[in-house]
N, C-alpha and C. Protein backbone atom coordinates (compact mmCIF):
# COMPACT_ATOMS: atom_id res chain seq x y z
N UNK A 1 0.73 -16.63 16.91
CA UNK A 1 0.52 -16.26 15.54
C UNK A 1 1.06 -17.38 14.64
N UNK A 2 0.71 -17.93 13.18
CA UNK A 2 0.89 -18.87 12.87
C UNK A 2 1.24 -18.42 11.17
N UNK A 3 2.27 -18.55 11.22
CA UNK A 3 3.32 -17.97 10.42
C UNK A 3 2.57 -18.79 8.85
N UNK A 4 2.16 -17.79 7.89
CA UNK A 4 1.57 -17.79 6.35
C UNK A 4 2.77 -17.79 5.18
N UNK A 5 3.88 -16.53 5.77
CA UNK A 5 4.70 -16.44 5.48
C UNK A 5 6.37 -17.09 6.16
N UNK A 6 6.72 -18.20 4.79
CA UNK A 6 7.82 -18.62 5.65
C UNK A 6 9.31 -18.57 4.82
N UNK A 7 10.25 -19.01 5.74
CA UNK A 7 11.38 -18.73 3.97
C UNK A 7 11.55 -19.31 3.18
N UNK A 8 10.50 -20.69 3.01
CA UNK A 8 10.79 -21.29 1.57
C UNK A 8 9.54 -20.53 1.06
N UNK A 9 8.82 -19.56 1.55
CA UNK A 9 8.16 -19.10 0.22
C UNK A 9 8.10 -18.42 -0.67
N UNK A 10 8.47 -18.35 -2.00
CA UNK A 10 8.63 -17.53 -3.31
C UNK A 10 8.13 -16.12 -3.09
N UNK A 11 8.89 -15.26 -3.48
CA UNK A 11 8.60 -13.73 -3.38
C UNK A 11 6.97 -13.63 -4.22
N UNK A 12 6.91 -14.62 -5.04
CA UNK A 12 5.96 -14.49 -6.46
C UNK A 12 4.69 -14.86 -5.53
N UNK A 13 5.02 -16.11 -4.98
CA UNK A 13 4.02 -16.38 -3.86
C UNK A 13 3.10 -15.77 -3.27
N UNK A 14 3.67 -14.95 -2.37
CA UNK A 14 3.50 -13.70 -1.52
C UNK A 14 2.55 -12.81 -2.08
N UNK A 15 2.90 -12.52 -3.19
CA UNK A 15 1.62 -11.51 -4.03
C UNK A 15 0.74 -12.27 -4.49
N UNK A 16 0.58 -13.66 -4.98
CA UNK A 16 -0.40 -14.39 -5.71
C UNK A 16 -1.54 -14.97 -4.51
N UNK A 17 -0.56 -15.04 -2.82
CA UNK A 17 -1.24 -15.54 -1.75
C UNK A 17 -2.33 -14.53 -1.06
N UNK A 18 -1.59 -13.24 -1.39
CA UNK A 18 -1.84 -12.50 -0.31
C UNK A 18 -2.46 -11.28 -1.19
N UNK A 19 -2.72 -11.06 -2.81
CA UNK A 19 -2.92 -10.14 -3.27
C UNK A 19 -3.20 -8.82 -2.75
N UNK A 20 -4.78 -8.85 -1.81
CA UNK A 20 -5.38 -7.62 -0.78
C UNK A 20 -4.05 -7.13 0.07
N UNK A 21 -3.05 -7.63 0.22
CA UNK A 21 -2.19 -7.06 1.17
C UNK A 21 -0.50 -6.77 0.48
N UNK A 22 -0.79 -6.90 -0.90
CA UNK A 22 0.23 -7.19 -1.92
C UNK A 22 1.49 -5.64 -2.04
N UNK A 23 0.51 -4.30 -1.96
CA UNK A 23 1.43 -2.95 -1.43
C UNK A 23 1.95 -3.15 -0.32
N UNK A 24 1.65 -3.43 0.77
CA UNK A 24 1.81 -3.48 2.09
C UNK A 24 3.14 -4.45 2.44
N UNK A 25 3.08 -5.55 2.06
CA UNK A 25 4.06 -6.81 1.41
C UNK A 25 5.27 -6.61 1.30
N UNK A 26 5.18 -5.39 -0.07
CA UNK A 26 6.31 -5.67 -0.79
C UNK A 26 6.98 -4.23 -0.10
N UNK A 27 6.24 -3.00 0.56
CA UNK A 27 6.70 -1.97 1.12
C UNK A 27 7.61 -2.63 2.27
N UNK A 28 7.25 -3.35 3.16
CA UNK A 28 8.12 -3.98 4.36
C UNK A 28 9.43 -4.73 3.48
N UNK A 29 9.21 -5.47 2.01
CA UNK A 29 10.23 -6.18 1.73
C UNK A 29 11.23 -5.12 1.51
N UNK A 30 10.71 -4.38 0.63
CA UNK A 30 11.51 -3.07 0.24
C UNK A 30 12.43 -2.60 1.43
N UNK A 31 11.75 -2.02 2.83
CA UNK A 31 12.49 -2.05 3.70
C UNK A 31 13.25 -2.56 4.29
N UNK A 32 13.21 -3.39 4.10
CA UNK A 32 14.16 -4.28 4.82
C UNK A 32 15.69 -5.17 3.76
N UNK A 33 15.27 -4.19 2.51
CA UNK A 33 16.26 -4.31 1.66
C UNK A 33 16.05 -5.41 0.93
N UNK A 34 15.17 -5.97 0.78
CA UNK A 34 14.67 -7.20 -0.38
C UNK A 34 13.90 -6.16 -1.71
N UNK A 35 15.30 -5.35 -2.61
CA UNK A 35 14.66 -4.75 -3.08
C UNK A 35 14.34 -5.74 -5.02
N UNK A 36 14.40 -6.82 -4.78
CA UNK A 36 13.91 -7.68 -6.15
C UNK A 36 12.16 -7.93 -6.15
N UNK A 37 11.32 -7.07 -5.13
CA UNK A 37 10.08 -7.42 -5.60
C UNK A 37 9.88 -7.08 -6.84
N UNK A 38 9.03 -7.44 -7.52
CA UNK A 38 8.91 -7.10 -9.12
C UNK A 38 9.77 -7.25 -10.07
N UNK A 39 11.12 -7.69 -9.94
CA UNK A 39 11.54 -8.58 -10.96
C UNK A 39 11.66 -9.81 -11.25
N UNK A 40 12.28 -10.04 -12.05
CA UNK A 40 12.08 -11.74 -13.16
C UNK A 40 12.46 -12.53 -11.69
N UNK A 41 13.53 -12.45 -10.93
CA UNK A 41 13.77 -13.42 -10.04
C UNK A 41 13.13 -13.89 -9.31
N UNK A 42 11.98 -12.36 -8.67
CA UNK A 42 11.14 -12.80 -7.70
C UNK A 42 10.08 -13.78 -8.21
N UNK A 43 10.00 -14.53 -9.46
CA UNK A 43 9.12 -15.56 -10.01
C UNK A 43 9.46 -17.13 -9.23
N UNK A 44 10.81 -16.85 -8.93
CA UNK A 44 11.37 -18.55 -8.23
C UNK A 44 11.73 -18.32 -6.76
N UNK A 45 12.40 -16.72 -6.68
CA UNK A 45 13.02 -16.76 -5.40
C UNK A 45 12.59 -16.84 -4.10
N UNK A 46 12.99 -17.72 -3.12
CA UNK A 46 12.44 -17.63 -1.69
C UNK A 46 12.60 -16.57 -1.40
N UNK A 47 12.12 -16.22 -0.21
CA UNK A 47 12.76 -14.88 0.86
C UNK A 47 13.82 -15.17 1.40
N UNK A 48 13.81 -16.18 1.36
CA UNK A 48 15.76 -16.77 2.37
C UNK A 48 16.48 -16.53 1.63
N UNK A 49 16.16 -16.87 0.52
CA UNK A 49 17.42 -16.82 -1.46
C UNK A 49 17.70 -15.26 -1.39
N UNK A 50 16.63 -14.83 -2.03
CA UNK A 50 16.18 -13.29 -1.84
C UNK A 50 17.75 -12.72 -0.54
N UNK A 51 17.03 -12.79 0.35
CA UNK A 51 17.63 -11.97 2.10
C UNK A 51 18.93 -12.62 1.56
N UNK A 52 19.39 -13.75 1.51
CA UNK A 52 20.90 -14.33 1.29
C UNK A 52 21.76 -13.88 0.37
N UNK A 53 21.15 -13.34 -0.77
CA UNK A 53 21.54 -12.93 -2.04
C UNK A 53 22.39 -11.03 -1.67
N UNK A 54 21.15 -10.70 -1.24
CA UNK A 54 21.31 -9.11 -0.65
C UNK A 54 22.09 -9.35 0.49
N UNK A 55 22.73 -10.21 0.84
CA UNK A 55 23.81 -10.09 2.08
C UNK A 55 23.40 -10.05 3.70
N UNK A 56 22.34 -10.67 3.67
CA UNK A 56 21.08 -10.55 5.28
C UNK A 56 21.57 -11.89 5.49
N UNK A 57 21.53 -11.75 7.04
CA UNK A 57 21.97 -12.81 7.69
C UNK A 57 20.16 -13.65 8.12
N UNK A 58 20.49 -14.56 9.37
CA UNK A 58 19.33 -15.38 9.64
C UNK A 58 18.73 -14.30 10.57
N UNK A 59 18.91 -13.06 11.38
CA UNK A 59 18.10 -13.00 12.33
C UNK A 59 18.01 -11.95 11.07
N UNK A 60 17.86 -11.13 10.87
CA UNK A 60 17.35 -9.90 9.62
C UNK A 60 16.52 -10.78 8.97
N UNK A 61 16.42 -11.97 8.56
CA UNK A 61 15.66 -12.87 8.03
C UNK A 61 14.54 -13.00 8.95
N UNK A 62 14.69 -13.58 9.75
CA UNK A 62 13.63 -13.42 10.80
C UNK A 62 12.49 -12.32 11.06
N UNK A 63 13.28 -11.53 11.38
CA UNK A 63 12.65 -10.77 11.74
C UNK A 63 11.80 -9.96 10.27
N UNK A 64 12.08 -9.86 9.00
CA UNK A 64 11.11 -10.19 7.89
C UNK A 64 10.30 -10.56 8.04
N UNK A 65 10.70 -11.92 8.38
CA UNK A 65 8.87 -12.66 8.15
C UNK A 65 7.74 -12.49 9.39
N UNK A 66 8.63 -11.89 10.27
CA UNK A 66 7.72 -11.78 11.97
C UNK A 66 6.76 -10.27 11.51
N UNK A 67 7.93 -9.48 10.27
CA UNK A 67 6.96 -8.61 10.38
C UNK A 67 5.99 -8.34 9.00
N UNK A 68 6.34 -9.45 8.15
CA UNK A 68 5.26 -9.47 6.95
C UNK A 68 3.69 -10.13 7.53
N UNK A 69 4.53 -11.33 8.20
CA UNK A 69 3.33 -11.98 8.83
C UNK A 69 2.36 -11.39 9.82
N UNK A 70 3.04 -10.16 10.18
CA UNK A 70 1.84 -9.20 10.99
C UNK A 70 1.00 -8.65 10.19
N UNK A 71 1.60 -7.92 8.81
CA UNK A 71 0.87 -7.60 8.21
C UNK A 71 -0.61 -8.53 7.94
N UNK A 72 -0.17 -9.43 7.71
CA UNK A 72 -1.00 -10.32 7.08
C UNK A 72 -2.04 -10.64 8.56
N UNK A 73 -1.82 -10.44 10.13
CA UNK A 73 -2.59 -10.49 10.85
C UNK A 73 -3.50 -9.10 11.26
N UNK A 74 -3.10 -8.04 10.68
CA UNK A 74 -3.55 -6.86 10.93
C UNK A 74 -5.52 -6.50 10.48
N UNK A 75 -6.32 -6.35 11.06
CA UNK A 75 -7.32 -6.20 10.56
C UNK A 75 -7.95 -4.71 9.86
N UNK A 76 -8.81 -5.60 8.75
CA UNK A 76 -9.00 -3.82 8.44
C UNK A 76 -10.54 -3.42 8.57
N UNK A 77 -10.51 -2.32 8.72
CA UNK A 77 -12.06 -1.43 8.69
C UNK A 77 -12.54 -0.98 7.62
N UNK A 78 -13.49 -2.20 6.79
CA UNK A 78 -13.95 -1.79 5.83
C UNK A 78 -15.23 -0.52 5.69
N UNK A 79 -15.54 -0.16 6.94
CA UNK A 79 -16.08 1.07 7.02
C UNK A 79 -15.98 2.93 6.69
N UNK A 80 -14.88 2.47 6.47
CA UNK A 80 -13.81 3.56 6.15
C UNK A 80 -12.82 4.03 5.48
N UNK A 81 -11.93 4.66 5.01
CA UNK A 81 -10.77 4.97 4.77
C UNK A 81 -10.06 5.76 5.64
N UNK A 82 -8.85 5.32 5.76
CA UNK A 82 -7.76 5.74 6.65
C UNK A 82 -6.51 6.45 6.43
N UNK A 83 -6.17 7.27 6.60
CA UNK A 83 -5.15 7.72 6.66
C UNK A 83 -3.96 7.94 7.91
N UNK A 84 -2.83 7.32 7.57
CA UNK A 84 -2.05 7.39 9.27
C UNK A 84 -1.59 8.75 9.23
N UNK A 85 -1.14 8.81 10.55
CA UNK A 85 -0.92 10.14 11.23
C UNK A 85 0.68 10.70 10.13
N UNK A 86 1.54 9.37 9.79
CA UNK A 86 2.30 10.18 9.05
C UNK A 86 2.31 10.73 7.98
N UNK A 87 0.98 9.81 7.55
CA UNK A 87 0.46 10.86 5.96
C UNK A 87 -0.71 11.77 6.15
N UNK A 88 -0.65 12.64 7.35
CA UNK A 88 -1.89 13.01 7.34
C UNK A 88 -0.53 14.95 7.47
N UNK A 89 0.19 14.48 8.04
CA UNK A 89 1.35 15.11 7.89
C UNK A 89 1.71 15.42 6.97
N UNK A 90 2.40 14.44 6.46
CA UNK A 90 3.14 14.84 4.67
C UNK A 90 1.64 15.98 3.82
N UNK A 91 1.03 15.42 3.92
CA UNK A 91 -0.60 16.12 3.92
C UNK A 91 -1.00 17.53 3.71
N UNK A 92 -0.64 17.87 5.04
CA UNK A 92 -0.85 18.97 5.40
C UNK A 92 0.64 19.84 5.57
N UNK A 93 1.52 19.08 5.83
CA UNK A 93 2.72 20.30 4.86
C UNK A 93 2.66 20.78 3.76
N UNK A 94 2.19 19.70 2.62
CA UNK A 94 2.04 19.87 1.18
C UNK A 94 0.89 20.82 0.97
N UNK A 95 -0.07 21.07 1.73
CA UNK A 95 -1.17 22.30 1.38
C UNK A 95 -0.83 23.36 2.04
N UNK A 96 0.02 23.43 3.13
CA UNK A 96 0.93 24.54 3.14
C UNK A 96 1.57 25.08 2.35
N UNK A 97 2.64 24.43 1.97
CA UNK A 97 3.46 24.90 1.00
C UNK A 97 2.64 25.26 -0.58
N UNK A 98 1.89 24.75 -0.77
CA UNK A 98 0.79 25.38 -1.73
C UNK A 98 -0.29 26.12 -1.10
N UNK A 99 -0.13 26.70 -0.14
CA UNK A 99 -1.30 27.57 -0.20
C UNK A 99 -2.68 27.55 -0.24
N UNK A 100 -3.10 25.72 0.14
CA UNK A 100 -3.90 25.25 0.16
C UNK A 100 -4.51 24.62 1.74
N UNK A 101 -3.77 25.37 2.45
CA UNK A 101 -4.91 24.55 3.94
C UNK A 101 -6.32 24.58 4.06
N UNK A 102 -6.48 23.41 4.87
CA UNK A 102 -7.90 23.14 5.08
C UNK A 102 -8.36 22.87 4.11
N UNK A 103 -8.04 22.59 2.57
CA UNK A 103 -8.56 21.94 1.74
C UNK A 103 -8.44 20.24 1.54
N UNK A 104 -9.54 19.27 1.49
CA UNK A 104 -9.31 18.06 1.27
C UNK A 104 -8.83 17.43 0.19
N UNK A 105 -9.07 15.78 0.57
CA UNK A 105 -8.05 15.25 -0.17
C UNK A 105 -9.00 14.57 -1.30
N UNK A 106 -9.06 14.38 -2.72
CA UNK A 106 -9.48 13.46 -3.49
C UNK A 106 -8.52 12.15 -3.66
N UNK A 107 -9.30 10.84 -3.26
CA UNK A 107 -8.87 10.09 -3.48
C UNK A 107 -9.67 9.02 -4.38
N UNK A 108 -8.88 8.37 -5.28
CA UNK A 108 -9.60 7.73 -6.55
C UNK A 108 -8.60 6.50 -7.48
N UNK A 109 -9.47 6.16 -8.19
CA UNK A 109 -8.70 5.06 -9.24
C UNK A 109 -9.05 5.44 -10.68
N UNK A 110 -8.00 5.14 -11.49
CA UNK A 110 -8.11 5.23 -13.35
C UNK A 110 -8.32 3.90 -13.46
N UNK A 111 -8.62 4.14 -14.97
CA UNK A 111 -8.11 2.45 -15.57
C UNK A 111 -6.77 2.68 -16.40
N UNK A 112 -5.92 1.85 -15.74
CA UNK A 112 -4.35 2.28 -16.09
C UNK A 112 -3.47 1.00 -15.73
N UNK A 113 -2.61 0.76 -16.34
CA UNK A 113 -1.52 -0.01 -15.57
C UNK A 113 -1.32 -1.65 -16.31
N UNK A 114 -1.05 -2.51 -15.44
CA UNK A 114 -1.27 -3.74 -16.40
C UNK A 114 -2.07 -4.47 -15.38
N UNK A 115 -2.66 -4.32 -14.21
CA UNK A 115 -3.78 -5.17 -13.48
C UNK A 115 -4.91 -4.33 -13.65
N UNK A 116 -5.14 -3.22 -14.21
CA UNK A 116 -6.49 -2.88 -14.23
C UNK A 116 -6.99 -1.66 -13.86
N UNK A 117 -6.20 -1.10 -12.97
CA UNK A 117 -6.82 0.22 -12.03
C UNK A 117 -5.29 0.85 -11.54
N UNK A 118 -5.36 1.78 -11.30
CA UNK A 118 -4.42 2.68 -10.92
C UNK A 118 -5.07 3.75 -9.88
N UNK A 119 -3.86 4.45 -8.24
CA UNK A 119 -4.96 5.16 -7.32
C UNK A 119 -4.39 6.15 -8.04
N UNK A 120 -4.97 7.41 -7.83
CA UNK A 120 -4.60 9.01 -7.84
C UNK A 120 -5.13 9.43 -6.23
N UNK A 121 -4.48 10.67 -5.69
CA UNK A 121 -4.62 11.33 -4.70
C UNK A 121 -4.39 12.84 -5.69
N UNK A 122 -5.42 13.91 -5.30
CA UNK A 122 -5.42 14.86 -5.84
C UNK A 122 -5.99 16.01 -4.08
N UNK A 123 -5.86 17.12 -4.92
CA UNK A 123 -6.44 18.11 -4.14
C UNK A 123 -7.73 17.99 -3.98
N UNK A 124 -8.54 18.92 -3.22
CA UNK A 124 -10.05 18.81 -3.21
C UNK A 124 -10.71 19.88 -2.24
N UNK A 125 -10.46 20.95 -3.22
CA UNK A 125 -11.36 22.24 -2.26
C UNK A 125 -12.39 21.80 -1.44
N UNK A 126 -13.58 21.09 -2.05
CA UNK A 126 -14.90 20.71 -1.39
C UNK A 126 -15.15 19.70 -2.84
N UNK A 127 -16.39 19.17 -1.61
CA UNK A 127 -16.84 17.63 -2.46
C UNK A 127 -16.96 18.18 -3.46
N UNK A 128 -17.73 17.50 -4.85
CA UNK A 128 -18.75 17.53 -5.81
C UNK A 128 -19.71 16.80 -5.74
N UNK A 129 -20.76 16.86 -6.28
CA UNK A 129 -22.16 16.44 -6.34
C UNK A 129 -21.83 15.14 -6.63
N UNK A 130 -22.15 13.80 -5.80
CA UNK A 130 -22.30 12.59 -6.02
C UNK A 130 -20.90 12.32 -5.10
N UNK A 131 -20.10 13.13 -4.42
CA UNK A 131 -19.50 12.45 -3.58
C UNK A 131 -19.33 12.03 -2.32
N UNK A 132 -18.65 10.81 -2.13
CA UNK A 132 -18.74 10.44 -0.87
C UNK A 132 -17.90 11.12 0.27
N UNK A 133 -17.83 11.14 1.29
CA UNK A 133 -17.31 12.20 1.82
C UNK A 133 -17.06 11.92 3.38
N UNK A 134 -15.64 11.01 3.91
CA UNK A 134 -14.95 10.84 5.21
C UNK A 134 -14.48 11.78 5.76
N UNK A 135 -14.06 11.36 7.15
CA UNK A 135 -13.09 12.07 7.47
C UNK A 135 -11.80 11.43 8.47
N UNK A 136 -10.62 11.80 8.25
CA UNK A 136 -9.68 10.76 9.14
C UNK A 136 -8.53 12.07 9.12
N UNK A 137 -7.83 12.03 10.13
CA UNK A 137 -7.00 12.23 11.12
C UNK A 137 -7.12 13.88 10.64
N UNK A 138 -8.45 14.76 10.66
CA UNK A 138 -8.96 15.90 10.36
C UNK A 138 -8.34 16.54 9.15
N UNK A 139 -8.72 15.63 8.31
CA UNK A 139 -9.03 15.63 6.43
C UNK A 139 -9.67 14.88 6.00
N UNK A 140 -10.36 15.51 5.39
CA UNK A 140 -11.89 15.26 4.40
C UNK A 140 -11.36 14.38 3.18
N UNK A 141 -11.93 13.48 3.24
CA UNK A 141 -11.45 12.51 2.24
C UNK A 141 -12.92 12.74 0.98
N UNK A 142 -12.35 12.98 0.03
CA UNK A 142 -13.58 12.75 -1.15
C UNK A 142 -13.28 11.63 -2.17
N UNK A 143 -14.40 11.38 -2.30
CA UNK A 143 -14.45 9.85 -3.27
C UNK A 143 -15.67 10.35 -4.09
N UNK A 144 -15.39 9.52 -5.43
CA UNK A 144 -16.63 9.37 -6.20
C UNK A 144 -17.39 8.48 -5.78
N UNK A 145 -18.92 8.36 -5.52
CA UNK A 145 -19.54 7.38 -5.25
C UNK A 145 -19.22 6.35 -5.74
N UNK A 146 -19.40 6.24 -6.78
CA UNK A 146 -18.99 4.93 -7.47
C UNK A 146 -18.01 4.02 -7.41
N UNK A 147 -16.73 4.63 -6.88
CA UNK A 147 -15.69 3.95 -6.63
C UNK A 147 -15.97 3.63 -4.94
N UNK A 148 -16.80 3.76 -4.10
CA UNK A 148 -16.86 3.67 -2.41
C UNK A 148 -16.61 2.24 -2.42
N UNK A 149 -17.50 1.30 -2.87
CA UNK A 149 -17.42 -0.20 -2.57
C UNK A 149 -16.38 -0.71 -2.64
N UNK A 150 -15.36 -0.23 -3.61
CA UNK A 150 -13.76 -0.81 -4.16
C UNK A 150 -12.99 -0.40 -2.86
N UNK A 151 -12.85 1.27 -2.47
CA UNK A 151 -11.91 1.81 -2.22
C UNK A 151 -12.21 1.83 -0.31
N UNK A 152 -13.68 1.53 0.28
CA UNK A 152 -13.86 1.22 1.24
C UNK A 152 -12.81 0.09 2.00
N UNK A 153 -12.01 0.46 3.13
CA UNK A 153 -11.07 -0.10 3.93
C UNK A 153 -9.65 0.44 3.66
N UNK A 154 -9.84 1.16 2.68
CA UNK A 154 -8.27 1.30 2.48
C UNK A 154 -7.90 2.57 3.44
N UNK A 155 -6.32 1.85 3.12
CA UNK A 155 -5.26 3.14 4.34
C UNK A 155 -3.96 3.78 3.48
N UNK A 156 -3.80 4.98 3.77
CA UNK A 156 -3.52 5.54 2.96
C UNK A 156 -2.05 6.07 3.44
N UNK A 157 -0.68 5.67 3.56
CA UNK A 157 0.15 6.20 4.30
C UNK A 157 1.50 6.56 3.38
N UNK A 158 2.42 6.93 4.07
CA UNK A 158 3.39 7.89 3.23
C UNK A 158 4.88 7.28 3.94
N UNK A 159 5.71 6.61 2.95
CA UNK A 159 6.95 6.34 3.34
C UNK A 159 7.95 7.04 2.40
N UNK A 160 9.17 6.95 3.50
CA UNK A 160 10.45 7.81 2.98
C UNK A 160 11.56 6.99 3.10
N UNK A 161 12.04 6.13 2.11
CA UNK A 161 12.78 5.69 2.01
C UNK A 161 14.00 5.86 0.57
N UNK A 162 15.27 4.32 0.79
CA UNK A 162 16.12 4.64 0.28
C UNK A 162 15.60 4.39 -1.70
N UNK A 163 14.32 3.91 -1.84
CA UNK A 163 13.93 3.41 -3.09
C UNK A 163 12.71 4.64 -3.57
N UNK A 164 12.72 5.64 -2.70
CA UNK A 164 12.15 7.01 -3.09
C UNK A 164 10.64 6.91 -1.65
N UNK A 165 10.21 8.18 -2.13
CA UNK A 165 9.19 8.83 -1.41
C UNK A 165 7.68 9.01 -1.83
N UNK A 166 6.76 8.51 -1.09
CA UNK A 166 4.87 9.20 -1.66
C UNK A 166 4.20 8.59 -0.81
N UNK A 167 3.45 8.72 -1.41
CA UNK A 167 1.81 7.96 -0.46
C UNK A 167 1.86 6.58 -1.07
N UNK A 168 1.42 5.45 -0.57
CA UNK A 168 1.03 4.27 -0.98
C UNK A 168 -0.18 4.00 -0.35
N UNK A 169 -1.00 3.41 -0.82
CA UNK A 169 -2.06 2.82 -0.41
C UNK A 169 -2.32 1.30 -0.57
N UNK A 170 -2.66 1.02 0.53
CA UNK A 170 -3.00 -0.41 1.17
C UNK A 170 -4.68 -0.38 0.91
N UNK A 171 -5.52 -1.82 0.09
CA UNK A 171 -6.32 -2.04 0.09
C UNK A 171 -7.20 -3.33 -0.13
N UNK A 172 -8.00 -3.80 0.91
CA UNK A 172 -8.15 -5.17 1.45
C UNK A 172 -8.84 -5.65 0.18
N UNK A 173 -9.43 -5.06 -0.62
CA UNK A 173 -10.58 -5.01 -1.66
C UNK A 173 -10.00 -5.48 -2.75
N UNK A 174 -8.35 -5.44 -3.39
CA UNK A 174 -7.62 -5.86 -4.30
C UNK A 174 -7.39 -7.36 -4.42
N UNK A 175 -7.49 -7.72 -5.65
CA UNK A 175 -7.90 -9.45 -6.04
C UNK A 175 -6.24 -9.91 -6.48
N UNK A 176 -5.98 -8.61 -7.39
CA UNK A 176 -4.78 -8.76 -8.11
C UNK A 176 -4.01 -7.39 -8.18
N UNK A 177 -2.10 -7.92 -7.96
CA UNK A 177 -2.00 -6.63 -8.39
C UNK A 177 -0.31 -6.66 -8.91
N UNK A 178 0.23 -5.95 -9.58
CA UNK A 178 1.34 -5.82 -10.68
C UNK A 178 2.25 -6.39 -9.76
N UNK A 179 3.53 -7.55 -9.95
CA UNK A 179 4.74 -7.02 -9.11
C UNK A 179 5.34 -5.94 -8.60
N UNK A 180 5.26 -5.13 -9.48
CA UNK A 180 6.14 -3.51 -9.58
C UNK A 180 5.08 -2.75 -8.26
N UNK A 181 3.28 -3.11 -7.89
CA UNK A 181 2.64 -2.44 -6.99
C UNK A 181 1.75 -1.01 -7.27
N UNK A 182 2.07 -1.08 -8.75
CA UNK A 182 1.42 0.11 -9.47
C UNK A 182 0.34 0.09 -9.54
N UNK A 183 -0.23 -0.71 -10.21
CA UNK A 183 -1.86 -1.31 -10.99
C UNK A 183 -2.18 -2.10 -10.00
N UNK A 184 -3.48 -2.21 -9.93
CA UNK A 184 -3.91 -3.27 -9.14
C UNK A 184 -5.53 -4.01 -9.60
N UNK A 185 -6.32 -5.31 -9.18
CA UNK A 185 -7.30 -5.27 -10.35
C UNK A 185 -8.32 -6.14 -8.96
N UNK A 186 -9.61 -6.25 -9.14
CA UNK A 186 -10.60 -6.79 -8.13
C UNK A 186 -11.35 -7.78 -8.52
């Protein structure tokens, strides 16, 4: 594998290099306790500066970039939308606890934010007329037609960590997108 990501490269970098993979990015940085994505610093800071600053030694360093740089080798299926098994979970507890099983998921974008677009995940008894209509890890994914071409490849998963909890979505189709990971633009 031939390392994209290295430690002289700027946190700012990383999102301007890698935009399509720019949630995904900054979720592993996050984990691993590089929690300055999206601020003023991350405009100059390496990942070594960054990891050194937060008190990470060289192999925690390492092992960062072994696993951003996977990201960045991971392929996606633009045929589809995905959801992993741990958000297919969080998922289907949540329509439990509302009283909603076996109902699908709407998934979609506003125009919101400061790159352009913003996702929503909503409920979704059954399609509506003009929608598109998957299925992954046995939930019905609904889309507006119109948004299929954008939102085609994306994966849809759910982390629990020390910087809070939800769904994030990963999508290969994104040109540009906020530091902060909110907005995103094509």
């Amino acid at each position: 594998m031939q390392q994209q990501i290295t430690r002289d490269t700027t946190i700012e970098d990383v999102f301007k290099r890698f935009p399509n993979k720019s949630q995904k990015l900054a979720q592993v940085m996050t984990n691993a306790g590089l929690h300055c994505v999206g601020c003023s610093a991350s405009t100059w800071e390496t990942i070594e500066a960054g990891m050194y600053s937060h008190g990470m030694e060289d192999q925690k360093i390492d092992s960062l970039l072994k696993e951003l740089n996977q990201v960045l080798e991971e392929k996606e299926d633009l045929s589809t939308i995905t959801i992993t098994p741990r958000a297919a979970q969080k998922y289907k507890e949540i329509l439990e606890d509302d009283g909603k099983m076996g109902w699908g998921l709407r998934f979609g974008e506003k125009a919101a934010g400061c790159s352009g677009f913003e996702y929503f995940l909503d409920y979704s008894e059954k399609a509506k007329p003009g929608d598109f209509v998957l299925e992954s890890q046995e939930i019905e994914i609904h889309i507006h037609s119109g948004s299929k071409e954008r939102l085609m490849g994306s994966v849809i998963d759910y982390v629990d960590g020390l910087q809070g909890a939800g769904f994030k979505i990963s999508n290969p189709n994104v040109k540009a997108s906020c530091g902060c990971g909110s907005s995103h633009g094509y």
